[in-house]
C-alpha atoms as a PDB file:
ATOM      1  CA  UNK A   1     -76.697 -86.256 119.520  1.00  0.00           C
ATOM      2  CA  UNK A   2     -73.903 -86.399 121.627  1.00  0.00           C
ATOM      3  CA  UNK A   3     -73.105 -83.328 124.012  1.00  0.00           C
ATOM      4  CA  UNK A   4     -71.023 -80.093 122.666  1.00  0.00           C
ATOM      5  CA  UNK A   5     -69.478 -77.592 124.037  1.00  0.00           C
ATOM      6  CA  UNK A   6     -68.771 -73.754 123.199  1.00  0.00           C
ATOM      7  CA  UNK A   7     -65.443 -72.476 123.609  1.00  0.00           C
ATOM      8  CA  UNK A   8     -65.314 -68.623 122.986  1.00  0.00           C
ATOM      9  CA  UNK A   9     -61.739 -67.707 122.575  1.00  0.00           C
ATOM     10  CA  UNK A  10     -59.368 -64.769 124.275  1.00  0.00           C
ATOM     11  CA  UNK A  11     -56.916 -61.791 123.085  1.00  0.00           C
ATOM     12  CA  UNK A  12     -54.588 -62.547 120.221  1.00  0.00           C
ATOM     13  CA  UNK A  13     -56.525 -64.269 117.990  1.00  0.00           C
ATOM     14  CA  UNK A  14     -57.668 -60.976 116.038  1.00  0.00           C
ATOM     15  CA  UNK A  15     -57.075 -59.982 112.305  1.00  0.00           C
ATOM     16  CA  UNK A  16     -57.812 -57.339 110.020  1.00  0.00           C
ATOM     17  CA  UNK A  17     -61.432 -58.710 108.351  1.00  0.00           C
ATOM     18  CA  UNK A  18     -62.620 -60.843 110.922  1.00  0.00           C
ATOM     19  CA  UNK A  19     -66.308 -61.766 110.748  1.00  0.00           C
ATOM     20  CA  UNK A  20     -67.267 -59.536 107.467  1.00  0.00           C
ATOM     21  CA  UNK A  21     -68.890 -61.849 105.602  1.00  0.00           C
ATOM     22  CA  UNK A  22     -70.565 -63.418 109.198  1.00  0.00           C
ATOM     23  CA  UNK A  23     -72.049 -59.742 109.791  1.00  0.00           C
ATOM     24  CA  UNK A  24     -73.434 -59.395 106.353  1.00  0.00           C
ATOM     25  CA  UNK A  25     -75.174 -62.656 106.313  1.00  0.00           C
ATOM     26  CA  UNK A  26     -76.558 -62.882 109.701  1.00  0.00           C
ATOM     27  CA  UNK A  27     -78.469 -60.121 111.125  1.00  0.00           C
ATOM     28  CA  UNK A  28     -77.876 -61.306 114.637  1.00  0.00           C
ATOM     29  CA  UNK A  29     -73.859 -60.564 114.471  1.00  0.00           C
ATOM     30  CA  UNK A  30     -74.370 -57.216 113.112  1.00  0.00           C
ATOM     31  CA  UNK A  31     -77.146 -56.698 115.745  1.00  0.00           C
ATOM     32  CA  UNK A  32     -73.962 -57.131 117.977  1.00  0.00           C
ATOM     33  CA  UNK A  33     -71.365 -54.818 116.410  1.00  0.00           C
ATOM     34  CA  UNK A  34     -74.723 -52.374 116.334  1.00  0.00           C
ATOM     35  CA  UNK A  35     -74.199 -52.868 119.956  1.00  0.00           C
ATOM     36  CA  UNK A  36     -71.001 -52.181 120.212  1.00  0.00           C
ATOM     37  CA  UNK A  37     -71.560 -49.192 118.540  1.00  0.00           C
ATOM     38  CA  UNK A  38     -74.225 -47.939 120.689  1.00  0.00           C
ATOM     39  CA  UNK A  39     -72.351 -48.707 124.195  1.00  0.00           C
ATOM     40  CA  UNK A  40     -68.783 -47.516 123.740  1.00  0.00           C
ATOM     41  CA  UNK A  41     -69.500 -44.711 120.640  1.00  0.00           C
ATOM     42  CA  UNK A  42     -66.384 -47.049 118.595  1.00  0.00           C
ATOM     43  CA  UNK A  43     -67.417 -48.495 115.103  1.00  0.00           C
ATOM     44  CA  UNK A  44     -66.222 -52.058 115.781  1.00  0.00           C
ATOM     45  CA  UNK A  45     -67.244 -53.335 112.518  1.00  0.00           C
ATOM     46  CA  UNK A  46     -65.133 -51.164 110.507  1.00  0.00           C
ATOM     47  CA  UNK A  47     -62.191 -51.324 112.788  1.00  0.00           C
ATOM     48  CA  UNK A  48     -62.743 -55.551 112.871  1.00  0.00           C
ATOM     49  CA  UNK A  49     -63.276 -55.337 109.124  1.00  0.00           C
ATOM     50  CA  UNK A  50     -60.876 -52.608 107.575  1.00  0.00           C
ATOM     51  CA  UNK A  51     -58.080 -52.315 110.843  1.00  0.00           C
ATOM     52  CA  UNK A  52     -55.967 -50.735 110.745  1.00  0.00           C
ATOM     53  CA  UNK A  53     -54.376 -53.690 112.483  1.00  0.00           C
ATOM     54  CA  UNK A  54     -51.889 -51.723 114.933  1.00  0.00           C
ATOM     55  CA  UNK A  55     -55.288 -50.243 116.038  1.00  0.00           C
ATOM     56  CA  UNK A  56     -57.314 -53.529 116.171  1.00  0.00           C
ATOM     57  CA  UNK A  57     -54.226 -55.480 118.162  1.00  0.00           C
ATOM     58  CA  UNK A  58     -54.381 -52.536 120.849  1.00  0.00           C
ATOM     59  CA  UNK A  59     -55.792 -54.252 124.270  1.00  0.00           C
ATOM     60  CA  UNK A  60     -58.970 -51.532 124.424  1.00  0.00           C
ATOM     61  CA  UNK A  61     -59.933 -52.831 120.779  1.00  0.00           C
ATOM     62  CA  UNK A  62     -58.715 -55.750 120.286  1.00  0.00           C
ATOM     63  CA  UNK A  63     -60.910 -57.203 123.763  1.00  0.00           C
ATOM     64  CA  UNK A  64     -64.174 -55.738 122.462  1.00  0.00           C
ATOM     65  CA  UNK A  65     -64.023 -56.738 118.754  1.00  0.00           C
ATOM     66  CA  UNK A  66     -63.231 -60.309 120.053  1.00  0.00           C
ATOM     67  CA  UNK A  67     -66.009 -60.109 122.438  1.00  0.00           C
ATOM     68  CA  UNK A  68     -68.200 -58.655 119.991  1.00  0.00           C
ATOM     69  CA  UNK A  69     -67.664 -61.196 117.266  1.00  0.00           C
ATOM     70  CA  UNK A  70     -67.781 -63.819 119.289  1.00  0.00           C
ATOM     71  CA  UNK A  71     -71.341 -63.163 120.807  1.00  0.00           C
ATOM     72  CA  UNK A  72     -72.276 -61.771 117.306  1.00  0.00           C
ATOM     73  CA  UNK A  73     -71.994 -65.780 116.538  1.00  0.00           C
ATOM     74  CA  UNK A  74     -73.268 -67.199 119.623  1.00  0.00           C
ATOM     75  CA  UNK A  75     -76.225 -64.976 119.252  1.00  0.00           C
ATOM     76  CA  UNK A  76     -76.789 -66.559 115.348  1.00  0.00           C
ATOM     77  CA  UNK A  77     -76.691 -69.999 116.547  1.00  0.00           C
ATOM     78  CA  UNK A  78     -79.179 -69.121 119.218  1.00  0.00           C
ATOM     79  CA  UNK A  79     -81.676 -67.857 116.414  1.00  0.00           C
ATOM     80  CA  UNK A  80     -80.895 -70.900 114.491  1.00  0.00           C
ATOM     81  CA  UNK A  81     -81.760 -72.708 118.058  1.00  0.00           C
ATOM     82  CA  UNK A  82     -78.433 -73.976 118.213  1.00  0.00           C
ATOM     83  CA  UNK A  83     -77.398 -73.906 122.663  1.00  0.00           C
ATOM     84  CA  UNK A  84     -74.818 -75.570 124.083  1.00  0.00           C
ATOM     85  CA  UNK A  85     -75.274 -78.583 127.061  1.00  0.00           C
ATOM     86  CA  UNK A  86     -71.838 -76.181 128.331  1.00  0.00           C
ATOM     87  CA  UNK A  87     -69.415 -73.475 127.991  1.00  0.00           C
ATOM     88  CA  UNK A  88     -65.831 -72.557 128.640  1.00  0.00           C
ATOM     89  CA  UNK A  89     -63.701 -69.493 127.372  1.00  0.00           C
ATOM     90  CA  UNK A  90     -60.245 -68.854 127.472  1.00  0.00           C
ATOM     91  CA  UNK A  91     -59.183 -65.661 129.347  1.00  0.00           C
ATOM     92  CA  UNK A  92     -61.149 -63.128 127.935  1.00  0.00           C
ATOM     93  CA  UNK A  93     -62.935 -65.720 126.786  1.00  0.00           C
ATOM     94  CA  UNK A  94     -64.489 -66.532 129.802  1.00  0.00           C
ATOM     95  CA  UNK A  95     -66.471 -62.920 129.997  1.00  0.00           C
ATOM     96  CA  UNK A  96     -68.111 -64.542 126.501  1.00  0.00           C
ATOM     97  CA  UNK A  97     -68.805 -67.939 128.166  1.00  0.00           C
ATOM     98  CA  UNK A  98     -70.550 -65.757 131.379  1.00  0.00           C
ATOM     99  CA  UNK A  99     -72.585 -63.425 128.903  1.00  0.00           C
ATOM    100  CA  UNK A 100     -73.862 -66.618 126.722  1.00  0.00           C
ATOM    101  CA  UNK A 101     -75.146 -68.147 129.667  1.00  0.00           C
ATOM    102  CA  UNK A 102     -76.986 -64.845 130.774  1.00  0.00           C
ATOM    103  CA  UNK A 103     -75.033 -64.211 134.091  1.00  0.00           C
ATOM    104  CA  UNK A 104     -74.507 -60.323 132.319  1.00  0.00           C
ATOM    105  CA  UNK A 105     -76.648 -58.970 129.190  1.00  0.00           C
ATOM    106  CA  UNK A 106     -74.368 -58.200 125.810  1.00  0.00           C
ATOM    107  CA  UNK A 107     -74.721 -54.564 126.481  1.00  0.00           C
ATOM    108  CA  UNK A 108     -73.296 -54.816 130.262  1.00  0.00           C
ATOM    109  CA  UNK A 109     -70.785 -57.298 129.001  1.00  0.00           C
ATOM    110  CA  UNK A 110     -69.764 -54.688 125.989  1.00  0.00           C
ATOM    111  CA  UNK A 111     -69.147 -52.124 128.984  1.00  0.00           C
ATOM    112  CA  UNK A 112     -67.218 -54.631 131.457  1.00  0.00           C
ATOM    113  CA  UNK A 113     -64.800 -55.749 128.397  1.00  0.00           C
ATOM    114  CA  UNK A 114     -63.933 -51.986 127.621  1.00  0.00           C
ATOM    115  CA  UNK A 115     -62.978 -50.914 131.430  1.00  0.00           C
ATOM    116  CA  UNK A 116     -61.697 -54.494 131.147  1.00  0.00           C
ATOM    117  CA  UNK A 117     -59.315 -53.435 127.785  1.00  0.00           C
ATOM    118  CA  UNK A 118     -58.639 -49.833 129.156  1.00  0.00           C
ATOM    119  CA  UNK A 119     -57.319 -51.295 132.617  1.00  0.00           C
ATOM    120  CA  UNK A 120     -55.304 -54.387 131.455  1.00  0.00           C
ATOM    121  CA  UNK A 121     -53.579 -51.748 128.490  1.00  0.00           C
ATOM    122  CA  UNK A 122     -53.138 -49.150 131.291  1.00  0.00           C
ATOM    123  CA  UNK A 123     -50.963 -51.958 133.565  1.00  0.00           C
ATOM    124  CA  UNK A 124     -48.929 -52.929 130.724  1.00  0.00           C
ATOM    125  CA  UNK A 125     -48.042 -49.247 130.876  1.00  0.00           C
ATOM    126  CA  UNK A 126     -47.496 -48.704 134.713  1.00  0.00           C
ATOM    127  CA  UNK A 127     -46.402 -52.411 134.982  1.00  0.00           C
ATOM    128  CA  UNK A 128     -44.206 -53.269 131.585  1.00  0.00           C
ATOM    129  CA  UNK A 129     -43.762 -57.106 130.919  1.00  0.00           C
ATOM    130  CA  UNK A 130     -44.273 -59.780 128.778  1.00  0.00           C
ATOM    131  CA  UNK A 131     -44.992 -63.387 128.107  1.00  0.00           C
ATOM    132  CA  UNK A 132     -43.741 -66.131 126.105  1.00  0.00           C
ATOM    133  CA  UNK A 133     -44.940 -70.041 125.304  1.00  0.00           C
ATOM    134  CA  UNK A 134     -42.628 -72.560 126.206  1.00  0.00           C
ATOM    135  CA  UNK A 135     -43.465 -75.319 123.819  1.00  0.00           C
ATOM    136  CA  UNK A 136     -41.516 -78.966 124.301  1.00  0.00           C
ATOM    137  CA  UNK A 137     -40.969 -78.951 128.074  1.00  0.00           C
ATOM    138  CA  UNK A 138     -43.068 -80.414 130.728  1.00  0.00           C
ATOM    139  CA  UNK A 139     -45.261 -78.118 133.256  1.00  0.00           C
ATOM    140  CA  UNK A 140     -43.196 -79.451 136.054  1.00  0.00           C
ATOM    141  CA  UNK A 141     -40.198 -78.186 134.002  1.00  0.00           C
ATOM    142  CA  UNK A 142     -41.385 -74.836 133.013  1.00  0.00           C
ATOM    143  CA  UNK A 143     -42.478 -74.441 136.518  1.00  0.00           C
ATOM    144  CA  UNK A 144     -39.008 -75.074 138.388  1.00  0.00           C
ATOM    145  CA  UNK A 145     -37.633 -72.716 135.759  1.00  0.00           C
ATOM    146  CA  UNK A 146     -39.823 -70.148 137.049  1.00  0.00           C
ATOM    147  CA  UNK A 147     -38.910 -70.665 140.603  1.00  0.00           C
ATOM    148  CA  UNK A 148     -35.160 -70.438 139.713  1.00  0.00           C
ATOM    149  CA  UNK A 149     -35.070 -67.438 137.549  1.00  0.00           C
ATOM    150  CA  UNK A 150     -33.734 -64.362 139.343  1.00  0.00           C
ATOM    151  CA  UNK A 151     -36.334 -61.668 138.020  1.00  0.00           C
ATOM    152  CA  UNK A 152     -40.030 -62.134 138.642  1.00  0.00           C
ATOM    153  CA  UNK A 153     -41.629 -64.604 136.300  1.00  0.00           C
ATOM    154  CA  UNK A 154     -44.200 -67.422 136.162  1.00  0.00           C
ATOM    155  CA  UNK A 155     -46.375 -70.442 134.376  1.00  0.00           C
ATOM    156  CA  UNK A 156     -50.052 -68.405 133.532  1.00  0.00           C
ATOM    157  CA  UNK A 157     -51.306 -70.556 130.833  1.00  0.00           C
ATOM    158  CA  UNK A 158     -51.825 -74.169 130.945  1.00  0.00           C
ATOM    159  CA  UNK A 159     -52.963 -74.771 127.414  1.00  0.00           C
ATOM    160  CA  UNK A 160     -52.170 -78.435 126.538  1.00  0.00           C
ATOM    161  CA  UNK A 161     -49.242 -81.314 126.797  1.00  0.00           C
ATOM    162  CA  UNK A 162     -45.987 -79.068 126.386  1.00  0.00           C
ATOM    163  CA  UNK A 163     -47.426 -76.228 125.815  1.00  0.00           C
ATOM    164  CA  UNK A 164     -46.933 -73.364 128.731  1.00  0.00           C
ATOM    165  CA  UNK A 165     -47.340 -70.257 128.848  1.00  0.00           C
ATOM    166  CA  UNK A 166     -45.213 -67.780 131.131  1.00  0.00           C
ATOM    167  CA  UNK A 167     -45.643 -64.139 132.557  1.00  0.00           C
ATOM    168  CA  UNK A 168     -43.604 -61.112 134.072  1.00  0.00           C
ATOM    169  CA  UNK A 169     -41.046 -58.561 134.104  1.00  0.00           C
ATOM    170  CA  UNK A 170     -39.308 -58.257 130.472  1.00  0.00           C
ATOM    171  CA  UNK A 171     -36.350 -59.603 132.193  1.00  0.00           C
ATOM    172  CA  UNK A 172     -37.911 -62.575 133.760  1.00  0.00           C
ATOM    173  CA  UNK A 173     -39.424 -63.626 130.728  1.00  0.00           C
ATOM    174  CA  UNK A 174     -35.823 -63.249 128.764  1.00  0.00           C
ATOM    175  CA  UNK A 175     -34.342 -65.220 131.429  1.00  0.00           C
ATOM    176  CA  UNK A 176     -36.660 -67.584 131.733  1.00  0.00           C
ATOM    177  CA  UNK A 177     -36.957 -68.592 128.089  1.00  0.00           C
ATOM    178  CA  UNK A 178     -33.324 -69.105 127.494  1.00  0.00           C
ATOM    179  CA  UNK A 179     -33.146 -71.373 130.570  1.00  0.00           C
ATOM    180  CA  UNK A 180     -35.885 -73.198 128.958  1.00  0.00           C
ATOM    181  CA  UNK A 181     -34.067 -73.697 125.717  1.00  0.00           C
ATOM    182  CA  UNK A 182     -31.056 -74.896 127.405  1.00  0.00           C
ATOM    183  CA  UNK A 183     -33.293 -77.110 128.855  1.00  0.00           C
ATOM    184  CA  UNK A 184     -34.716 -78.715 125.432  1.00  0.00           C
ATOM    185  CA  UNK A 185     -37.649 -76.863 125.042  1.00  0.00           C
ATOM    186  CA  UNK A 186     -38.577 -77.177 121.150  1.00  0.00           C
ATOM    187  CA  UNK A 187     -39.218 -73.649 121.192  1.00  0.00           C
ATOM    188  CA  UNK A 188     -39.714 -69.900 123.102  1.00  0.00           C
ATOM    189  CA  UNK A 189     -42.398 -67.932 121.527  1.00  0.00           C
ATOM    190  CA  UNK A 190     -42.364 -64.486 122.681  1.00  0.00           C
ATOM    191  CA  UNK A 191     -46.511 -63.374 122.307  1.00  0.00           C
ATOM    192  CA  UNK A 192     -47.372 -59.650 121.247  1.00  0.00           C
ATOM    193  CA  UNK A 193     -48.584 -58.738 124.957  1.00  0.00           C
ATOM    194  CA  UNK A 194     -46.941 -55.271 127.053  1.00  0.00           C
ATOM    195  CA  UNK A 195     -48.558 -56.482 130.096  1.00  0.00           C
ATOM    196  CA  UNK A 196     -47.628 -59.222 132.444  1.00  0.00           C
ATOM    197  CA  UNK A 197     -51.173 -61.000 132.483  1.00  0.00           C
ATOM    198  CA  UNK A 198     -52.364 -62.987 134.693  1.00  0.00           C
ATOM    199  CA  UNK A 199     -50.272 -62.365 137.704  1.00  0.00           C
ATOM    200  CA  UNK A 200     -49.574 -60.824 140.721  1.00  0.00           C
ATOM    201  CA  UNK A 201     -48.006 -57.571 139.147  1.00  0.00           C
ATOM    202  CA  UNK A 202     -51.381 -56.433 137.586  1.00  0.00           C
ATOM    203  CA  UNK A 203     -53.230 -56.510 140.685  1.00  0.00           C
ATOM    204  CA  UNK A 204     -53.683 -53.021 141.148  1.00  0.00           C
ATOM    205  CA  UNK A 205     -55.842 -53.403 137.754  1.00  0.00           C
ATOM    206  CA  UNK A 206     -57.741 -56.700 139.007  1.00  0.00           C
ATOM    207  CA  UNK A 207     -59.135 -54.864 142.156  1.00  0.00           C
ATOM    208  CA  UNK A 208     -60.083 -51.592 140.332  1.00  0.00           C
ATOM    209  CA  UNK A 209     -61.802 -54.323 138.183  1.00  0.00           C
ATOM    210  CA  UNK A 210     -63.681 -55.463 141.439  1.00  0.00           C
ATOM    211  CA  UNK A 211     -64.946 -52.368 142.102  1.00  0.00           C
ATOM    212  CA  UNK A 212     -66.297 -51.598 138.895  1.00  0.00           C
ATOM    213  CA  UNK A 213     -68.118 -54.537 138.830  1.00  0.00           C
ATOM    214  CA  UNK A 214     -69.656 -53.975 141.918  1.00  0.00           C
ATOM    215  CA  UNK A 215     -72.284 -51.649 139.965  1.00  0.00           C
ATOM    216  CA  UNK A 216     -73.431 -54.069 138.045  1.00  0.00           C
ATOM    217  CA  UNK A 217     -76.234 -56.993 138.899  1.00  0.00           C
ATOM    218  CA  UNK A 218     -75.421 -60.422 137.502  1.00  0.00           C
ATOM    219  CA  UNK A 219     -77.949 -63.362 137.355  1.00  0.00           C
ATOM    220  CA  UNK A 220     -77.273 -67.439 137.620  1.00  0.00           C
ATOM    221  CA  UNK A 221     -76.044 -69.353 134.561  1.00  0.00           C
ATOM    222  CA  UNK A 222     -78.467 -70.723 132.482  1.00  0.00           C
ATOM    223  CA  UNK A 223     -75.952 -73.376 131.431  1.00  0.00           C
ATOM    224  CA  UNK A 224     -72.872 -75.000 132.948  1.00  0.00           C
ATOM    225  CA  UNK A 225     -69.534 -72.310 132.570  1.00  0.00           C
ATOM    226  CA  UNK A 226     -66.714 -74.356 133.070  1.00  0.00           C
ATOM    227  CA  UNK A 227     -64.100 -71.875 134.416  1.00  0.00           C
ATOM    228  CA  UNK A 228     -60.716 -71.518 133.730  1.00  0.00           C
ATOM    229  CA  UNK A 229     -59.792 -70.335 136.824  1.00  0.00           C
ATOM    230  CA  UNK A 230     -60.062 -73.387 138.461  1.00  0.00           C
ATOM    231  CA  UNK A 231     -60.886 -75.953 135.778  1.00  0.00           C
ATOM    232  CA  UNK A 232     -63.855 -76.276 137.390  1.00  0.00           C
ATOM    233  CA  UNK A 233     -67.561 -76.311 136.965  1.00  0.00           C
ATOM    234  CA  UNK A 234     -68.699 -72.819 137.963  1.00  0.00           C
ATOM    235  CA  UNK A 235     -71.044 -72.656 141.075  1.00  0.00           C
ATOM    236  CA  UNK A 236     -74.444 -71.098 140.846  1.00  0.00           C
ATOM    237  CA  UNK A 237     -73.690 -68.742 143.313  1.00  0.00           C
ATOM    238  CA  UNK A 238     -70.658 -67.344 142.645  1.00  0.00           C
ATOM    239  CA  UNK A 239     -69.716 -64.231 143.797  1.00  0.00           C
ATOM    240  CA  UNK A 240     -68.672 -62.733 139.976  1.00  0.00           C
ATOM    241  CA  UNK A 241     -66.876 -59.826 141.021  1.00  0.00           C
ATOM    242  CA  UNK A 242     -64.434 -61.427 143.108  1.00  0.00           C
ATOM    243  CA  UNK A 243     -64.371 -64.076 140.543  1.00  0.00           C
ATOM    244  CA  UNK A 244     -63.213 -61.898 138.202  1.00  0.00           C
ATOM    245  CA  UNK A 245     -60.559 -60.218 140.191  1.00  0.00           C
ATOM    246  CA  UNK A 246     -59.017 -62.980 140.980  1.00  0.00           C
ATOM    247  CA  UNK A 247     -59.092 -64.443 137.023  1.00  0.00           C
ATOM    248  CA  UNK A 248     -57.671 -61.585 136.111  1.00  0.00           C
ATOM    249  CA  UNK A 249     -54.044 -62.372 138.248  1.00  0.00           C
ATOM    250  CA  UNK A 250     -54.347 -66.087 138.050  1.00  0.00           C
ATOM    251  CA  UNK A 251     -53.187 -69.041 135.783  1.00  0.00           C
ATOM    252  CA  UNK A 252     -55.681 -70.080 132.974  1.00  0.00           C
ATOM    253  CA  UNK A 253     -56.316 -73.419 133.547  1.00  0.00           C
ATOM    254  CA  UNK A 254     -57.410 -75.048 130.453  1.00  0.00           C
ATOM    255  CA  UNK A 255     -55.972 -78.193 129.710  1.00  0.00           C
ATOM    256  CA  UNK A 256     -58.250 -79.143 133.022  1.00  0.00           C
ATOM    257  CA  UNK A 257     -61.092 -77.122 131.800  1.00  0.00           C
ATOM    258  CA  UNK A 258     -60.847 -79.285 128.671  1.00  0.00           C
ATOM    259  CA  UNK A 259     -60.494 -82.944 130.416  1.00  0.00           C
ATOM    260  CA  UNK A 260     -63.652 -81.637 133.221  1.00  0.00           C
ATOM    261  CA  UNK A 261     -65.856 -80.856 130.198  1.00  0.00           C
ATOM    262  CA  UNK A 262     -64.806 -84.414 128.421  1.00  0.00           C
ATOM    263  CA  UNK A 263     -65.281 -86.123 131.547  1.00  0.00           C
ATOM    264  CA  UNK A 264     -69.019 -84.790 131.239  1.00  0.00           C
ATOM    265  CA  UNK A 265     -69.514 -86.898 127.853  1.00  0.00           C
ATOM    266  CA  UNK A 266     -68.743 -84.007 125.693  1.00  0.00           C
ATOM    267  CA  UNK A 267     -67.226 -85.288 122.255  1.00  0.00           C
ATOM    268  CA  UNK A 268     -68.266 -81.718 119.793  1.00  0.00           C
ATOM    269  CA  UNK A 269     -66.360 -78.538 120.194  1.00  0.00           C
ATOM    270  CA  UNK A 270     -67.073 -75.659 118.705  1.00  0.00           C
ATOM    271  CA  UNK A 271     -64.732 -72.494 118.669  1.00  0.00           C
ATOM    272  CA  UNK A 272     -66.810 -69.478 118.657  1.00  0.00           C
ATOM    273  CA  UNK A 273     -65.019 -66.809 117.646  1.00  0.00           C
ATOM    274  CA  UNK A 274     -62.267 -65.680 115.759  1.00  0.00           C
ATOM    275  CA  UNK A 275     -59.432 -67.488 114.854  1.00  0.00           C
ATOM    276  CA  UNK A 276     -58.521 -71.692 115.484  1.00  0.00           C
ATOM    277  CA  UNK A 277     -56.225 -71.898 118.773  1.00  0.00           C
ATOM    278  CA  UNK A 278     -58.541 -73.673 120.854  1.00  0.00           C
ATOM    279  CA  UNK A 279     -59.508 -75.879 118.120  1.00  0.00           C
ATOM    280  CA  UNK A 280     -55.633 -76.371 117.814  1.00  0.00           C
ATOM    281  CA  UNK A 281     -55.062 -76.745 121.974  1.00  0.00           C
ATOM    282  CA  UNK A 282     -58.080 -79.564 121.594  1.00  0.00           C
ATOM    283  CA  UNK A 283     -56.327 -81.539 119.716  1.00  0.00           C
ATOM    284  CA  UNK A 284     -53.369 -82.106 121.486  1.00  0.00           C
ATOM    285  CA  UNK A 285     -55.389 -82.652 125.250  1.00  0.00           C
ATOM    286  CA  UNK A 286     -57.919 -85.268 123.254  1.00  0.00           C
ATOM    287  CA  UNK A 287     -57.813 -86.144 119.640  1.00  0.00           C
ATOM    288  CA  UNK A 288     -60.674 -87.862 119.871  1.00  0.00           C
ATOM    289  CA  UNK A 289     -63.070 -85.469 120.026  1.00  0.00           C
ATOM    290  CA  UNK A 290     -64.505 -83.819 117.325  1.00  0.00           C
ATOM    291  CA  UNK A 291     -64.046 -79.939 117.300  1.00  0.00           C
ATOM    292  CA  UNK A 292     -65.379 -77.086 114.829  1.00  0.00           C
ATOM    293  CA  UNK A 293     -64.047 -73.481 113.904  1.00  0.00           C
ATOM    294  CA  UNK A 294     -66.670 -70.665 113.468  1.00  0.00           C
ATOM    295  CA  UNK A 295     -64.681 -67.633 112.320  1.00  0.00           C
ATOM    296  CA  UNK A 296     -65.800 -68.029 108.614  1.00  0.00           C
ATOM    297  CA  UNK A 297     -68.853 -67.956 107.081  1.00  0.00           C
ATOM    298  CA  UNK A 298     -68.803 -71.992 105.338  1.00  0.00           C
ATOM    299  CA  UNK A 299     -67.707 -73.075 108.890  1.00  0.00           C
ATOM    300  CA  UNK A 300     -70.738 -71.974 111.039  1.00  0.00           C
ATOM    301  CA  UNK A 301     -72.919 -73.016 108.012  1.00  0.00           C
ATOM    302  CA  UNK A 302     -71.020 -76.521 108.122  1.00  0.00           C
ATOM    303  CA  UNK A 303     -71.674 -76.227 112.086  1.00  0.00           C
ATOM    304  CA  UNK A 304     -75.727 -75.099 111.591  1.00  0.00           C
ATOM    305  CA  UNK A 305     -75.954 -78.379 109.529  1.00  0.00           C
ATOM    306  CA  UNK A 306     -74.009 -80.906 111.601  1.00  0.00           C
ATOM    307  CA  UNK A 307     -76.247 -79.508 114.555  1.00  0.00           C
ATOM    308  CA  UNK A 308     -79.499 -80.197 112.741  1.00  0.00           C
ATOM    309  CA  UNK A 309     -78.473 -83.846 112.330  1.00  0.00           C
END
């Protein structure tokens, strides 16, 4: 079989009832919620399964029931003995990608994604912002627009041809998108963040995530984690806090991420987690490839089959 790939997905792709039928099928993903439980004294699994979905959506939830589902699955295709040759996540995604490959164990991961949640809500409070997707304009477009606007603002995510996302004060962002329209852009999607992520403005919050971090002991991966901080194949030795501070205030690279791992001989994707934007930024870097969706119970069954051959 040809190589795959798991791509564990990042905040925003929650909803009310995500991965009920998953934890009642497969003892592994409840083993995680069980987890969750345990570590942060929140039942996940009924706020995942029954919201209320202002609660869910919060950043301190909605970053641990992501997690949580999303090594709830990982964990069943491991029983199934179903690895991956690699792994990549998007933003919070990537903490997934480092805890598959055993760099951190679920319940240390569970404990860095809450401080993780609590400190990114906290600087959306102390730092207010926002982001937006430019869809329809080049990066090099998007990027100039950036430089030009008069309020603090700038390009975070690199997700796939014409598709950019942008970051910063409320002001930059309103600025920023209506230059892009002028511009052609196809559309200016504001995305339900408070925070401006990934830059400069939450950096208070990435070093008090250093520090945290810094009481925890992390092992080598046991697979290659393709990281979306650089686009990059993740060294053996990297130094994870410092990794992870600086992730947390820089772009998310993963149109490269994507073309590094196909450039490795990877043709099977699999997003796992909830929810189908990956899946959807895949096919517009490399329609080629062939890429599965995991959030539902039919699809990782579908997955566990195509696997076996």
């Amino acid at each position: 079989m040809t190589k795959k790939a798991f791509l564990f997905p990042g905040q925003g792709c929650q909803t009310v009832g995500m991965g009920e039928a998953l934890y009642r099928e497969y003892p592994m993903v409840k083993q995680a919620f069980d987890t969750a439980k345990a570590v942060t004294g929140k039942d996940i699994a009924t706020l995942c399964f029954q919201g209320p979905e202002n609660e869910l959506s919060q950043t301190v939830n909605a970053q641990i029931a992501i997690f949580t589902l999303s090594m709830g699955i990982f964990l069943a295709l491991k029983e199934e003995g179903i690895l991956p040759d690699m792994v990549a996540g998007f933003s919070l995604g990537e903490y997934s990608a480092l805890c598959a490959a055993g760099v951190f164990s679920l319940e240390d991961g569970i404990r860095i994604i809450a401080k993780r949640g609590e400190l990114m809500q906290k600087a959306s409070v102390d730092h207010p912002g926002a982001m937006a997707a430019i869809i329809g304009l080049s990066n090099e477009q998007v990027e100039e627009i950036c430089q030009e606007a008069a309020d603090f603002v700038c390009p975070v995510n690199y997700n796939c041809p014409k598709q950019l996302v942008i970051s910063g004060t409320i002001k930059g962002i309103e600025e920023a998108a209506a230059a892009s329209l002028a511009k052609g852009a196809m559309k200016a999607v504001p995305l339900n963040t408070s925070g401006p992520f990934h830059t400069a403005l939450i950096a208070d919050a990435a070093a008090e995530m250093k520090n945290y971090l810094g009481g925890f002991t992390f092992h080598a991966p046991t697979f290659p984690i393709y990281t979306n901080l650089t686009g990059t194949l993740l060294g053996q030795d990297t130094d994870i806090p410092a990794h992870l501070e600086n992730h947390m205030t820089h772009p998310v690279k993963w149109q490269t991420t994507i073309e590094a791992m196909l450039a490795t001989g990877v043709s099977t994707f699999a997003e796992v987690g909830p929810g189908r934007t990956l899946a959807g930024f895949n096919r517009r870097i490399d329609r080629s490839s062939k890429i599965y969706t995991l959030e539902a119970l039919e699809q990782l069954q579908d997955f566990i089959t195509y696997c076996r051959g």
